[in-house]
Protein backbone atom coordinates (compact mmCIF):
# COMPACT_ATOMS: atom_id res chain seq x y z
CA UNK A 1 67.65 80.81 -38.20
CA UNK A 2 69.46 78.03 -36.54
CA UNK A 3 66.72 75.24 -35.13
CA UNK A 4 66.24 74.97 -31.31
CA UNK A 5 66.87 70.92 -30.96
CA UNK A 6 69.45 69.53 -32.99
CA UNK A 7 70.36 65.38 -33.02
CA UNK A 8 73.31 64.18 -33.48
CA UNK A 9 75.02 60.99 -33.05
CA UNK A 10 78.72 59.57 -32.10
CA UNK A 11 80.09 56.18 -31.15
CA UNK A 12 81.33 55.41 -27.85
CA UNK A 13 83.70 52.23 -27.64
CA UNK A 14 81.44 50.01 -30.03
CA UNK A 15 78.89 49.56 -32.07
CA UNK A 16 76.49 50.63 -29.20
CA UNK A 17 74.75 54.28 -31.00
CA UNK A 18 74.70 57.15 -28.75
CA UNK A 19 72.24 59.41 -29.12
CA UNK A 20 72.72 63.19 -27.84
CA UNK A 21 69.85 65.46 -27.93
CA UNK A 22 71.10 69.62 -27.88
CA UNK A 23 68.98 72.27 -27.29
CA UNK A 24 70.56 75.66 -28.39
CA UNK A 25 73.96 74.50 -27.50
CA UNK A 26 73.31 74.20 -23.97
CA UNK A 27 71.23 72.08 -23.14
CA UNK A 28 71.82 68.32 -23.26
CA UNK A 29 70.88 65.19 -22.54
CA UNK A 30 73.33 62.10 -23.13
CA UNK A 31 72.67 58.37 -21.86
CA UNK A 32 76.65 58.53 -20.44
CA UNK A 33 76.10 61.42 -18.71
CA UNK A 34 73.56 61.50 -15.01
CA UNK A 35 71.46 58.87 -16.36
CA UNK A 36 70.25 60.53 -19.66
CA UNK A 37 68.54 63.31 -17.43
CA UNK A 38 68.92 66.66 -19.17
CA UNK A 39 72.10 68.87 -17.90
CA UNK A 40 73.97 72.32 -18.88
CA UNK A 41 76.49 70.87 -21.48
CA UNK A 42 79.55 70.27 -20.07
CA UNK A 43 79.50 70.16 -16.66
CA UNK A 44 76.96 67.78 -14.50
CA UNK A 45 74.22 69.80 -13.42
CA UNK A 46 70.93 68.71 -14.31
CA UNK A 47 68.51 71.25 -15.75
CA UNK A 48 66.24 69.70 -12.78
CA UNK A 49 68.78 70.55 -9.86
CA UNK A 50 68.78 74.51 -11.47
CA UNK A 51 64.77 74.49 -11.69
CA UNK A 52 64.52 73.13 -8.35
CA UNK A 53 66.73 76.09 -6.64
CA UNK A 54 64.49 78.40 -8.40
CA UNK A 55 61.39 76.58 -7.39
CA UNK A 56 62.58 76.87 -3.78
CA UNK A 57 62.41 80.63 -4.46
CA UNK A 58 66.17 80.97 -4.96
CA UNK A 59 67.17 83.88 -7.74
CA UNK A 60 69.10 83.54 -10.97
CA UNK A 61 71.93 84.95 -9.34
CA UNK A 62 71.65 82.55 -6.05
CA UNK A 63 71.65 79.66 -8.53
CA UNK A 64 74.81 81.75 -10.19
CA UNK A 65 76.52 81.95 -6.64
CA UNK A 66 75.94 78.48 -5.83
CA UNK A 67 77.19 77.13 -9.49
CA UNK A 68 79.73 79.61 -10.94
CA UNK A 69 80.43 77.17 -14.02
CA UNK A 70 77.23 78.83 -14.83
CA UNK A 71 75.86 81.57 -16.76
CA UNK A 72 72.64 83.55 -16.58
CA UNK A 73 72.34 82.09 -20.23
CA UNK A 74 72.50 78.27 -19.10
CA UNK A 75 70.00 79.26 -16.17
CA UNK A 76 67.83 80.67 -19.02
CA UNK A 77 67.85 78.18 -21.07
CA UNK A 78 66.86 75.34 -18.21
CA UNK A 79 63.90 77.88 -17.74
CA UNK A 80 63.10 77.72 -21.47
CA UNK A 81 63.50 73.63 -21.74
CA UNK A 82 61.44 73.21 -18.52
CA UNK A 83 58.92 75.53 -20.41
CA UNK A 84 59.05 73.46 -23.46
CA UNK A 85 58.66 70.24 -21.26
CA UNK A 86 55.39 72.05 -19.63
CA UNK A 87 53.83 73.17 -23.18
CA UNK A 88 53.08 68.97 -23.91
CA UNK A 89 49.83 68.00 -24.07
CA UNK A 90 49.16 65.46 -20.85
CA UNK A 91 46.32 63.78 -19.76
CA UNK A 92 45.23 62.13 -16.62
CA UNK A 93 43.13 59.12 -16.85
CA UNK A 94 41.11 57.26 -13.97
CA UNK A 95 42.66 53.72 -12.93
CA UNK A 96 40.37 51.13 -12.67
């Protein structure tokens, strides 16, 4: 079974390392690319931007009409990494 999140590394014009995270092959997040946020690989929409239609009450296939670079499987998988991002442990603590 392949693993969900893969690393992997390239150089970009330099010695500066680039680090691009990849979650099943869609997913991505690169420091080049919208600020590091996480997008659908290859284009420039950020998983946030697809979880915020859907959030507004928008359906997978609104989100479809309104991006048709994208699939139901990218729209899944921003569902799934949102998920993943939720299933962290946080805590709030009082300021003093």
């Amino acid at each position: 079974m392949k693993p969900a999140w893969q690393l992997q590394t390239a150089f970009a014009n330099g010695p500066a390392r680039l680090l691009i995270v990849v979650m099943d092959d869609r997913i991505e997040i690169d420091p080049q690319i919208c600020n590091g946020r996480p997008i659908v690989r290859g284009t420039r929409i950020t998983v946030q931007t697809v979880m915020e239609f859907l959030g507004a009450g928008d359906s997978v296939e609104d989100v479809l009409d309104e991006y048709p670079s994208l699939t139901r499987e990218d729209v899944l998988a921003c569902m799934a990494w949102a998920s993943r991002l939720m299933g962290n442990h946080y805590e709030v603590a009082a300021l003093v």
